[in-house]
Protein backbone atom coordinates (compact mmCIF):
# COMPACT_ATOMS: atom_id res chain seq x y z
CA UNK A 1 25.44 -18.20 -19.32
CA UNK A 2 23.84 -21.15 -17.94
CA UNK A 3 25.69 -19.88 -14.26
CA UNK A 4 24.64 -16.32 -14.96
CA UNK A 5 21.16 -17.37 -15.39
CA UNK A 6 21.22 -19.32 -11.93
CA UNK A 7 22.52 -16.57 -10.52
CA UNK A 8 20.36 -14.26 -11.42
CA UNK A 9 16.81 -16.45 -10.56
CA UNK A 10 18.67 -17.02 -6.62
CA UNK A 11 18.76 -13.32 -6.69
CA UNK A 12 15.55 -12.21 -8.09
CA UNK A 13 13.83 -14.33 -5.68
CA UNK A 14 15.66 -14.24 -2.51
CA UNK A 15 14.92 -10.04 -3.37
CA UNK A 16 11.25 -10.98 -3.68
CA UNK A 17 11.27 -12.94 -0.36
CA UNK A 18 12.82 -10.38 1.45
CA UNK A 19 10.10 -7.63 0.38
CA UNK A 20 7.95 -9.68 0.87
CA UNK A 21 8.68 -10.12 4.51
CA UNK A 22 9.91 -6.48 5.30
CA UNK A 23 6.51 -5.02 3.49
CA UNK A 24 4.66 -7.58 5.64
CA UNK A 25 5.83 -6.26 8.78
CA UNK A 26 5.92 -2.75 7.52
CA UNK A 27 1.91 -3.40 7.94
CA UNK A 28 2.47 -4.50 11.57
CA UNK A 29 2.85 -1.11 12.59
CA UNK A 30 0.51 0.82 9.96
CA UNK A 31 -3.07 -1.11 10.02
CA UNK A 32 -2.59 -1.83 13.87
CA UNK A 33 -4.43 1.38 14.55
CA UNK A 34 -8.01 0.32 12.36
CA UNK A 35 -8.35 -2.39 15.48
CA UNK A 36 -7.49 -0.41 18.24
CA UNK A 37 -10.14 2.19 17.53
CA UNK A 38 -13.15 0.74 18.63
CA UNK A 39 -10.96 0.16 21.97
CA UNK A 40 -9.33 3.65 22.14
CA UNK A 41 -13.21 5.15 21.53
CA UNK A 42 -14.46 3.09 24.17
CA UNK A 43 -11.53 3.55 26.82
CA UNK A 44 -10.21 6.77 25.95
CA UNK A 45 -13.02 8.79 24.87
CA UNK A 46 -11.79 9.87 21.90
CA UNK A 47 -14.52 10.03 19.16
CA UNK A 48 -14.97 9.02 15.08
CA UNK A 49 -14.53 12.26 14.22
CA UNK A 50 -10.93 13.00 16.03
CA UNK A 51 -9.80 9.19 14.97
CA UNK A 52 -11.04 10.40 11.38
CA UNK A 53 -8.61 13.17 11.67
CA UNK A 54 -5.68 10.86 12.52
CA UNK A 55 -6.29 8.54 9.78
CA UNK A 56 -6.35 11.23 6.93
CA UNK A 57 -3.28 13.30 8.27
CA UNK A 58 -1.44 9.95 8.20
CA UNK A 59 -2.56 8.93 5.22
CA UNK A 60 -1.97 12.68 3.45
CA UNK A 61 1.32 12.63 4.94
CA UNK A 62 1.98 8.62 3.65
CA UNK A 63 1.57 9.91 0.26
CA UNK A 64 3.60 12.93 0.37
CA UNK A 65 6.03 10.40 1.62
CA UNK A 66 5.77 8.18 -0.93
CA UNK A 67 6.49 10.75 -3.42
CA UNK A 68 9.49 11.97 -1.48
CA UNK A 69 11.24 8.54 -1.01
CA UNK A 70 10.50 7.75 -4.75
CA UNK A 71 12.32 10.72 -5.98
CA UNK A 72 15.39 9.47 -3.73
CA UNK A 73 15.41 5.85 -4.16
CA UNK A 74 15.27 6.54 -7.79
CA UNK A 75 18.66 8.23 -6.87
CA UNK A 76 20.11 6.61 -3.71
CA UNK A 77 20.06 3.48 -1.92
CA UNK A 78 16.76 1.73 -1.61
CA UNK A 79 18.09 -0.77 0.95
CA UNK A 80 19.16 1.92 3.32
CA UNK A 81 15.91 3.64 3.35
CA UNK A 82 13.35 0.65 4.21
CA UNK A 83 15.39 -0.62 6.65
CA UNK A 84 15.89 3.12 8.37
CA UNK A 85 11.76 3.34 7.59
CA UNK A 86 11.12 0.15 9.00
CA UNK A 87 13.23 0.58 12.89
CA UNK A 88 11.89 4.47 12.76
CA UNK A 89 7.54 3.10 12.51
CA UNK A 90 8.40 0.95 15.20
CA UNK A 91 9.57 3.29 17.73
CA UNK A 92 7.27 5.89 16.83
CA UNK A 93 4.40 2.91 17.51
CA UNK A 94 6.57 2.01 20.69
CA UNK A 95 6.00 5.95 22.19
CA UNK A 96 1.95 5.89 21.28
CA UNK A 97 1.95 2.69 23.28
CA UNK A 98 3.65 4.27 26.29
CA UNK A 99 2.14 7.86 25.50
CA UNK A 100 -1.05 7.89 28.25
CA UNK A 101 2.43 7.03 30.94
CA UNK A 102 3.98 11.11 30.29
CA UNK A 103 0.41 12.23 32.06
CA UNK A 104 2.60 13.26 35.14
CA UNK A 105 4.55 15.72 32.96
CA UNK A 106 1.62 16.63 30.59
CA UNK A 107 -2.38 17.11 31.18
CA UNK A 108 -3.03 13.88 29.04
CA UNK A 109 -5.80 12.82 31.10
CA UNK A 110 -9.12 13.62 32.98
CA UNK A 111 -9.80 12.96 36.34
CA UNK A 112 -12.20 9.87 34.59
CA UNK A 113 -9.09 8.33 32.78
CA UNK A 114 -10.53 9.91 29.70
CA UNK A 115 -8.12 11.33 27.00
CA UNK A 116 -7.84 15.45 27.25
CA UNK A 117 -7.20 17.43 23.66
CA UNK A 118 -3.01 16.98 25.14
CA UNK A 119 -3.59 12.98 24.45
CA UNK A 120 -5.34 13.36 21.23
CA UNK A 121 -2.93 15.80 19.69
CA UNK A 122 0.32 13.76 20.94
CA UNK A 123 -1.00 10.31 19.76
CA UNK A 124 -2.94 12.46 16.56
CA UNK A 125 1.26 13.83 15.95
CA UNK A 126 3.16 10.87 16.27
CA UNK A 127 0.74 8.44 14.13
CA UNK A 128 1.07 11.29 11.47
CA UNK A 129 4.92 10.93 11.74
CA UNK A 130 4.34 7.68 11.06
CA UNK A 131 2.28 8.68 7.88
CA UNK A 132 5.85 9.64 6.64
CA UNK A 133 8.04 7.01 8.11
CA UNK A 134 5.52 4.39 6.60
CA UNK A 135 6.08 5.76 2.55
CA UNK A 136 9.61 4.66 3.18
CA UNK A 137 8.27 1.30 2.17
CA UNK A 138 6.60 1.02 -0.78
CA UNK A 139 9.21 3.15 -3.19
CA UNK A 140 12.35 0.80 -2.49
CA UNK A 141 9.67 -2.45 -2.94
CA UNK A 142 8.79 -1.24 -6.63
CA UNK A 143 12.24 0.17 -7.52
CA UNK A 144 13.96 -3.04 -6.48
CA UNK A 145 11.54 -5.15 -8.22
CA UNK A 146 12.08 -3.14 -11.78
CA UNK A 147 15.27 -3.54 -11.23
CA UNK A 148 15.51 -7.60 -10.63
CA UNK A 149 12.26 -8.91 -12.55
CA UNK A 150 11.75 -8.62 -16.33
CA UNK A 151 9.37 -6.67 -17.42
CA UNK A 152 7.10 -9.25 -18.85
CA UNK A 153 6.93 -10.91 -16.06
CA UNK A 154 6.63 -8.26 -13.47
CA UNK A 155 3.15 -8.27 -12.85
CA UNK A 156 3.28 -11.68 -12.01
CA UNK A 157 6.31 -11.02 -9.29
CA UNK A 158 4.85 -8.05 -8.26
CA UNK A 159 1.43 -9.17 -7.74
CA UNK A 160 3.25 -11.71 -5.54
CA UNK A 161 5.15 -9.53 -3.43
CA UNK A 162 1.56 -7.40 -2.76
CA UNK A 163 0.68 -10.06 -1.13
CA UNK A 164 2.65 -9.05 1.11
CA UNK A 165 -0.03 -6.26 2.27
CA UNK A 166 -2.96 -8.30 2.87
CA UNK A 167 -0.97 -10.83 4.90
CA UNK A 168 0.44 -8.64 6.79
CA UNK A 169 -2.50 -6.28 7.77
CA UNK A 170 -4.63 -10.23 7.91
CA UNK A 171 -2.19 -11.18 10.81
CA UNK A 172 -1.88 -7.57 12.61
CA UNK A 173 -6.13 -7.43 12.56
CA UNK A 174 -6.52 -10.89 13.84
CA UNK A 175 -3.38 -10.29 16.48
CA UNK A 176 -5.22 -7.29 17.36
CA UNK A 177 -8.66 -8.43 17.80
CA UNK A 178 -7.38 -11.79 19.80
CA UNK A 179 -5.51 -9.53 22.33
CA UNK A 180 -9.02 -6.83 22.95
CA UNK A 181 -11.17 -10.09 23.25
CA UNK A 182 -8.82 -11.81 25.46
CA UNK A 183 -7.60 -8.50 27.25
CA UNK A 184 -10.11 -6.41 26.90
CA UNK A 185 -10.34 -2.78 25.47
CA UNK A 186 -8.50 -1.14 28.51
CA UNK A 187 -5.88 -2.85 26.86
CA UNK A 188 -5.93 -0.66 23.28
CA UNK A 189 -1.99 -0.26 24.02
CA UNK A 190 -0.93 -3.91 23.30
CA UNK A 191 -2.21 -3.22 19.53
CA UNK A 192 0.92 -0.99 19.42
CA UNK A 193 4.05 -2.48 21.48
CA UNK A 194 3.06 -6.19 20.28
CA UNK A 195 3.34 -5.64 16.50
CA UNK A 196 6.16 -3.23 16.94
CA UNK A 197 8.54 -5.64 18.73
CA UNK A 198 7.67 -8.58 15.97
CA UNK A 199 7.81 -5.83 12.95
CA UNK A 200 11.45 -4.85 14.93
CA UNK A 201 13.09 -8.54 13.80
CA UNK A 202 12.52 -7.17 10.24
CA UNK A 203 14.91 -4.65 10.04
CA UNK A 204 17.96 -6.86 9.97
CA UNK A 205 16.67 -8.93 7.55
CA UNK A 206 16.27 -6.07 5.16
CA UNK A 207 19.77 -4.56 5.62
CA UNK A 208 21.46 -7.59 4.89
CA UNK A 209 18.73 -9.26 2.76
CA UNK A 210 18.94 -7.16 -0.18
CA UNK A 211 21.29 -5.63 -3.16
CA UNK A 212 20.12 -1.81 -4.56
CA UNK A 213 20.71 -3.42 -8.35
CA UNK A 214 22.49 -6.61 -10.02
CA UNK A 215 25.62 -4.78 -10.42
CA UNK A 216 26.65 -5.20 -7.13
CA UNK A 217 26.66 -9.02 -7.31
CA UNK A 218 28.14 -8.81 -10.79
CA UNK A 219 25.15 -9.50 -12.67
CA UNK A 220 24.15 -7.96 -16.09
CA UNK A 221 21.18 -5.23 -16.03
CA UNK A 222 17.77 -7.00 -16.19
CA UNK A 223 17.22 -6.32 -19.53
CA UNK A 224 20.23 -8.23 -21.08
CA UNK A 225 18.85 -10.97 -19.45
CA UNK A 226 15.71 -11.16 -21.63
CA UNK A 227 17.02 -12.05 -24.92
CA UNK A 228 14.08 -12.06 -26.89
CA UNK A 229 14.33 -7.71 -26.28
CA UNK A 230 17.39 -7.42 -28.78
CA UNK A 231 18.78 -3.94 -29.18
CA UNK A 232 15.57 -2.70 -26.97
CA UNK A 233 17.81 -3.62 -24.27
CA UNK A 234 21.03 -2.51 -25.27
CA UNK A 235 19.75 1.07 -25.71
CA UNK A 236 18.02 1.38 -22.03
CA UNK A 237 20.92 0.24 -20.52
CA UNK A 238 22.86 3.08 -22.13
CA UNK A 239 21.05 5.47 -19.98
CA UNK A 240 23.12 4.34 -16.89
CA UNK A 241 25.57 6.85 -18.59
CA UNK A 242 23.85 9.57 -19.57
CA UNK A 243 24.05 13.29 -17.01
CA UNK A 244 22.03 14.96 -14.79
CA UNK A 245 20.38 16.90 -16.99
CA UNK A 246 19.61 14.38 -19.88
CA UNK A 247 18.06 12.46 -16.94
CA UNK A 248 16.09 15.20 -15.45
CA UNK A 249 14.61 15.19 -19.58
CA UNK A 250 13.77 11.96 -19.00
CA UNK A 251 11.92 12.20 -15.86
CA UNK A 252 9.75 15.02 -16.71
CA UNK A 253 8.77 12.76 -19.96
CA UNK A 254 8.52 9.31 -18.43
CA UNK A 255 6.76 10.72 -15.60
CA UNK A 256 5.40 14.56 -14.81
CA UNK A 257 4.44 14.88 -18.61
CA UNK A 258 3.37 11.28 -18.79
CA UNK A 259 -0.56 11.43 -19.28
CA UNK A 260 -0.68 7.50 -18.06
CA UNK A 261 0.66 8.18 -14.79
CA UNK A 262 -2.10 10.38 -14.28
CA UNK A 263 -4.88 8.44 -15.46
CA UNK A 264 -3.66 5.64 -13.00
CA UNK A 265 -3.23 8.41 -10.26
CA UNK A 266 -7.00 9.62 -10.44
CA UNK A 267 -8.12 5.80 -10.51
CA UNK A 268 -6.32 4.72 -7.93
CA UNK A 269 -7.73 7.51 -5.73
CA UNK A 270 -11.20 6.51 -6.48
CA UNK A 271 -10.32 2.71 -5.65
CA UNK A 272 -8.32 3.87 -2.21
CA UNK A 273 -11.78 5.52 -1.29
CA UNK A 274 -13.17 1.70 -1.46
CA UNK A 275 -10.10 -0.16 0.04
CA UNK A 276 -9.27 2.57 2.92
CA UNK A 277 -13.35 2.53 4.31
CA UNK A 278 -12.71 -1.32 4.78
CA UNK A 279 -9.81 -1.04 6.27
CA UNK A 280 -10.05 1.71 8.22
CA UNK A 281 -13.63 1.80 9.05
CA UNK A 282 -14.30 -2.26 8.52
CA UNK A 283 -13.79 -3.24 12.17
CA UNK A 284 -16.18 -0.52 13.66
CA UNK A 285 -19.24 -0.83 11.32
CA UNK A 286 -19.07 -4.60 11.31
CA UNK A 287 -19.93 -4.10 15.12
CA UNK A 288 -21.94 -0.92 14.93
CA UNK A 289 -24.14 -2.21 12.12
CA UNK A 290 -24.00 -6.00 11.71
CA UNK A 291 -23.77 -6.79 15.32
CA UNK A 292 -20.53 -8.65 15.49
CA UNK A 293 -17.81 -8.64 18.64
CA UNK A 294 -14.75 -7.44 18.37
CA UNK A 295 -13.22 -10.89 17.73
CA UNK A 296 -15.77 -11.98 15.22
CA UNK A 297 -14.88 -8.29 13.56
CA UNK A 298 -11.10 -9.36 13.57
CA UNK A 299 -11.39 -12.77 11.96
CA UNK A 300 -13.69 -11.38 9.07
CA UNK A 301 -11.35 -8.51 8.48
CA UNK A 302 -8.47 -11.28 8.55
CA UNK A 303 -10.37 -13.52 6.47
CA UNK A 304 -10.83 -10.89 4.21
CA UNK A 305 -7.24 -9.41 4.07
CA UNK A 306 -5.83 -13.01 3.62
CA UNK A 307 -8.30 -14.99 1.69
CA UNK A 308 -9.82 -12.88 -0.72
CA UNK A 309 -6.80 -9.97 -1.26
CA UNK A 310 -4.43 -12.99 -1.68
CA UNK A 311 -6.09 -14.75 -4.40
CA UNK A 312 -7.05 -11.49 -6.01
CA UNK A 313 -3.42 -9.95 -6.08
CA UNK A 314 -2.39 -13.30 -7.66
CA UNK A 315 -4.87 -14.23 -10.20
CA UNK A 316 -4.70 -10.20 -11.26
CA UNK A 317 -1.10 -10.76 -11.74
CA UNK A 318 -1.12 -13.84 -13.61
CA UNK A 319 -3.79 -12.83 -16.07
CA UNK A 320 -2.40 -9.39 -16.60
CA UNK A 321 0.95 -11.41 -17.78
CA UNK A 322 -0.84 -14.13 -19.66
CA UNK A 323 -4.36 -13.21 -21.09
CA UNK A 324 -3.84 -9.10 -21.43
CA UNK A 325 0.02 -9.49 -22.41
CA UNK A 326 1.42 -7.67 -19.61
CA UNK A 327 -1.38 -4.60 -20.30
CA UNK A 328 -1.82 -4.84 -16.28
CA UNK A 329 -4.30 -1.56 -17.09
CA UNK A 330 -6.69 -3.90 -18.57
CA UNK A 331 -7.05 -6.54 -15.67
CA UNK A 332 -7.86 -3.54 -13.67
CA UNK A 333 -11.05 -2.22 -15.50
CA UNK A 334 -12.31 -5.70 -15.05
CA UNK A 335 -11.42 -5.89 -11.24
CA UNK A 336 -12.83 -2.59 -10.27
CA UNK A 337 -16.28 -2.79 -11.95
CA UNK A 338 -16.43 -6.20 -9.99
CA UNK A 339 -14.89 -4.61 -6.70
CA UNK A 340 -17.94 -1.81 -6.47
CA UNK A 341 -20.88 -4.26 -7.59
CA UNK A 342 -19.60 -6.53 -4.24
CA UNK A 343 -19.01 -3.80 -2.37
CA UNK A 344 -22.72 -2.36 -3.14
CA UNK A 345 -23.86 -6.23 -2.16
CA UNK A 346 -21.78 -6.35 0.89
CA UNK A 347 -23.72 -3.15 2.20
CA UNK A 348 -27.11 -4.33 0.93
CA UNK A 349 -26.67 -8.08 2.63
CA UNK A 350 -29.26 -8.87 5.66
CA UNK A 351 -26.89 -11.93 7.23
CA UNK A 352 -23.68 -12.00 8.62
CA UNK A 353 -22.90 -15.02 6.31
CA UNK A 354 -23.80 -12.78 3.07
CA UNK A 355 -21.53 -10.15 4.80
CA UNK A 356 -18.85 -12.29 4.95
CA UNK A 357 -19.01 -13.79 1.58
CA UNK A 358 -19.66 -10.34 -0.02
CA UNK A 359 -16.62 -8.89 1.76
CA UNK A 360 -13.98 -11.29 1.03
CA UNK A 361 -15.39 -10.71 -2.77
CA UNK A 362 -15.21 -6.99 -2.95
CA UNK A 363 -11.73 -7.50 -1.01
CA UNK A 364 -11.01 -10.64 -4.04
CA UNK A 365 -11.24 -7.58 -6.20
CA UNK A 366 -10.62 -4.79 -4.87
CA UNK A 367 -6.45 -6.22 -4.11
CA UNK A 368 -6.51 -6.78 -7.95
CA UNK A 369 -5.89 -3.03 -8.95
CA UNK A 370 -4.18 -2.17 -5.48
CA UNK A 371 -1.16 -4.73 -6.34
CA UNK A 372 -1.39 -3.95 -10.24
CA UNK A 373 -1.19 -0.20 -10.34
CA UNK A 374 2.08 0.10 -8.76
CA UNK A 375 2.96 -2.74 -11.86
CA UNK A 376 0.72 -0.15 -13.77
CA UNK A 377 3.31 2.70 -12.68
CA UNK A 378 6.64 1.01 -12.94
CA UNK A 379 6.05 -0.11 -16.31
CA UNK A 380 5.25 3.21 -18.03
CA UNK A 381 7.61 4.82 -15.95
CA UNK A 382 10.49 2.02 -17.11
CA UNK A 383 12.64 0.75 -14.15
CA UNK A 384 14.76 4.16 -14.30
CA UNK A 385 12.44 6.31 -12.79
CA UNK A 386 9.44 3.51 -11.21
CA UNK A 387 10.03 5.31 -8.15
CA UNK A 388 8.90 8.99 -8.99
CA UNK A 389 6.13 7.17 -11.24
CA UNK A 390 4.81 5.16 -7.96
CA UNK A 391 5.03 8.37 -6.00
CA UNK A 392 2.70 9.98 -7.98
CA UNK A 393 -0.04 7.43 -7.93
CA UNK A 394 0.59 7.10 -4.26
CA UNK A 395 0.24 10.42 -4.10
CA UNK A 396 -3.29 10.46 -5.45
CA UNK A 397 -4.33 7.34 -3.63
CA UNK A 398 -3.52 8.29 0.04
CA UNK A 399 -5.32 11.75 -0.65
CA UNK A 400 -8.20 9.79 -0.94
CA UNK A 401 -8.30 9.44 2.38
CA UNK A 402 -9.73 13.05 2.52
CA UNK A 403 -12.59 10.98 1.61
CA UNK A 404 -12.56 8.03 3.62
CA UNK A 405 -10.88 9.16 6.76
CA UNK A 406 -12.31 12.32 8.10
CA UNK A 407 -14.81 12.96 5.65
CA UNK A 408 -16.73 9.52 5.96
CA UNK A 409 -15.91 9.50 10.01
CA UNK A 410 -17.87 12.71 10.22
CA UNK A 411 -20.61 11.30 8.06
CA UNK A 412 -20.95 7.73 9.69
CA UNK A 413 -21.32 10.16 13.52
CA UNK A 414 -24.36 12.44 11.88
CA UNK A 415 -26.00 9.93 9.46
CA UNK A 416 -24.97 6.71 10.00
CA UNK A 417 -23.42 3.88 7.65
CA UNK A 418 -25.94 4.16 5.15
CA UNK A 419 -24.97 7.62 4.09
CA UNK A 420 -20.96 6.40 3.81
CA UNK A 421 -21.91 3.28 1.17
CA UNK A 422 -23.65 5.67 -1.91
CA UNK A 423 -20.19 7.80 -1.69
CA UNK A 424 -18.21 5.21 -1.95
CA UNK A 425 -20.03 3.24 -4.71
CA UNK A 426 -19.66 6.32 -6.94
CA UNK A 427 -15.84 6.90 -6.41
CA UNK A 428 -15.98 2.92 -7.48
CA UNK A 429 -17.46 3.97 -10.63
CA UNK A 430 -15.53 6.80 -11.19
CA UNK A 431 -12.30 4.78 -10.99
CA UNK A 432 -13.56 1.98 -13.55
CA UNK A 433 -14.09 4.98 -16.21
CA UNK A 434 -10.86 6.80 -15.56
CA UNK A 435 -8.97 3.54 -16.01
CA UNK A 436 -10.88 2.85 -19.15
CA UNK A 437 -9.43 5.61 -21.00
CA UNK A 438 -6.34 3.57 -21.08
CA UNK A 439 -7.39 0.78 -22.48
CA UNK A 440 -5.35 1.00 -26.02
CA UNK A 441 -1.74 2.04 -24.35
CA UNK A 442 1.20 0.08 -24.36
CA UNK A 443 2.09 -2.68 -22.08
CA UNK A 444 5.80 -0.59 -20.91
CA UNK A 445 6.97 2.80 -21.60
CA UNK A 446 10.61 1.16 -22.63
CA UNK A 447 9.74 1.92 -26.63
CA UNK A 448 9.26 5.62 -25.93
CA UNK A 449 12.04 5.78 -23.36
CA UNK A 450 14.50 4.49 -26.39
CA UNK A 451 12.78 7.20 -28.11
CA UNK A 452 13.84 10.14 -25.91
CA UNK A 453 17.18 8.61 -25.52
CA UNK A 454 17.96 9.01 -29.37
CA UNK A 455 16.70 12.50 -29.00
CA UNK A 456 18.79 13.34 -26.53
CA UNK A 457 21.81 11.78 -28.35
């Protein structure tokens, strides 16, 4: 046993490493575009309200994606489809960079150098594609990790792997804002062929980095190795045999007729609205409004990303596990009430020292929901089907971008910053109360899952 146990651990965490690196560079070429804006307004000519456009199509489409890929790496091999996810982002980010180049064979720009409708729909179509290339990332992360970490101490693990996200978009933001300061904005295409050659390196180490389940390094299902779960986990792992049908039962109760899965959903739109205006909008307002460079932007948003989203994503994790007794739902009531009163003082603050220290708050919290909902998902889900059950809330919280994207573009161009902040406090609100309502619900869904198993039986 003692072997087995080994075994197991090397596994578990040389899976978490692995996501942890892919997802990191899966951010490369996603969050790359937030930077390049300000240099792409100024050089190109394209305006708030087109860039708007492109950032909720992709995000619309990133969702849809994400509930796609769920469905099928709750059926088919998760290692296949990051890695294919991961080489396809980075040639679509490869063309956008090289894009303004096909103006000989298409009217892509003026007589000025300025981007014609031709540019903004060809760069507008390919970052959507990679809306849909990008939710080939998240569903084989969450599946894989309900598959190799115990469920009591998953939102530990997981919260570590999310850490993953803020790293990664910390490293592209600062990469990004280095190369404009240095380079200037003329050079908006570097912010797409420089993260997509680095992000490239990851797609090896994904394809021969990881195992779909433990089975195919003869280890035991996850469960059996949590003793203290008893006939709990000889039951689940009965469900490895049961048909198509009898698992299409279980689906529709786990997930589609699951009421919890919902009441994450509509939160984590609300607390997208929040995390998507600082990310996607963070890098122009901070120089529009508080009157930083372009560097000075980059580092904050870095700062931010790294600093603040890190330590968030962890300490969420660890107290959902040890003070709330795995009830992730509850750590995330506390984090978003927090995440909207910073936010609210982050607006409000006079000094760019204030900004800064009210940022990296509201980002402290905000990261704490973002890395636990997914936990949120996959647990009342059960490992079987934490795929569909993440595509759902993804679902919910890249629609949000409705919101943030086009919505709050077109709002910042008429009426300026100060009409974008009351919106988005209220969605923070709104989040914090639809996460309340399940406050009393079971840490896992693996009681009732038993449950419908006997009644299929």
């Amino acid at each position: 046993m003692d072997n087995t146990v080994k075994k197991y651990r090397y596994w578990e965490w040389r899976t978490i490493i692995v996501l942890f690196i892919g997802y990191a560079l899966f951010y490369f070429v996603r969050k790359n575009l937030g930077m390049a804006i300000p240099a792409m307004e100024a050089h190109l000519g394209i305006s708030k309200v087109q860039l708007g456009i492109f950032l909720t199509l992709h995000s619309i489409i990133y969702g849809f994606s994400r509930f796609v890929n769920g469905i099928l790496v709750d059926r088919f091999s998760k290692r296949k489809i990051m890695s294919l996810g991961l080489l396809l982002t980075c040639a679509v980010n490869l063309i956008i960079c090289f894009s303004p180049k096909l103006d000989g064979l298409f009217n892509l720009l003026d007589a000025e150098g300025k981007a014609t409708l031709g540019l903004v729909y060809l760069v507008g179509s390919l970052w959507v594609l990679n809306g849909y290339l990008q939710g080939m990332g998240v569903p084989p992360c969450v599946s894989l990790l309900a598959h190799w970490v115990k469920p009591d101490e998953l939102a530990t693990k997981q919260s570590l792997w999310n850490v993953s996200h803020t790293l990664g978009a910390g490293i592209v933001v600062a990469l990004c804002g280095f190369m404009l300061d240095h380079f200037g904005y003329s050079a908006w295409y570097l912010c797409f062929i420089v993260p997509a050659l680095i992000a490239l390196l990851g797609v090896p180490i994904l394809w021969f980095g990881l195992k779909d389940d433990p089975s195919e390094v003869g280890l035991p299902p996850v469960e059996k190795m949590c003793q203290t779960e008893g006939s709990d986990a000889q039951e689940v792992y009965l469900l490895e045999n049961l048909d198509g049908a009898s698992y299409k039962k279980i689906i529709n109760r786990m997930v589609f007729a699951n009421p919890y899965i919902w009441i994450i959903g509509i939160s984590n739109f609300c607390v997208y609205v929040i995390r998507l205006t600082i990310l996607d909008w963070g890098a122009s307002f901070l120089t529009e409004e508080k009157g930083m460079d372009i560097a000075e932007a980059g580092g904050l948003l870095a700062t931010t990303e790294i600093v603040g989203g890190t330590l968030g994503m962890l300490l969420a994790g660890w107290l959902s596990d040890r003070l709330f007794k795995s009830k992730a739902h509850r750590t995330c009531f506390f984090c978003i009430v927090f995440a909207t009163l910073t936010f609210f003082l982050f607006w409000k603050s006079g000094s760019v020292m204030m900004s800064f220290i009210w940022l990296v708050l509201s980002a402290f919290f905000i990261y704490g929901p973002q890395a636990l909902y997914g936990v949120c998902a996959s647990q009342q889900a059960t490992k079987y089907t934490a795929g569909t059950g993440n595509g759902i809330i993804g679902i919910f919280g890249y629609a949000s971008s409705v919101v943030s994207g086009v919505i709050f573009g077109s709002m910042a161009e008429t009426g300026g910053w100060d009409s974008v902040f009351p919106v988005a406090i209220l969605f923070g609100v709104a989040g914090a109360i639809a996460i309340g309502l399940m406050w009393n619900a079971p840490a896992n869904g693996y009681e009732k899952l038993n449950r419908i198993i006997k009644e299929i039986k």
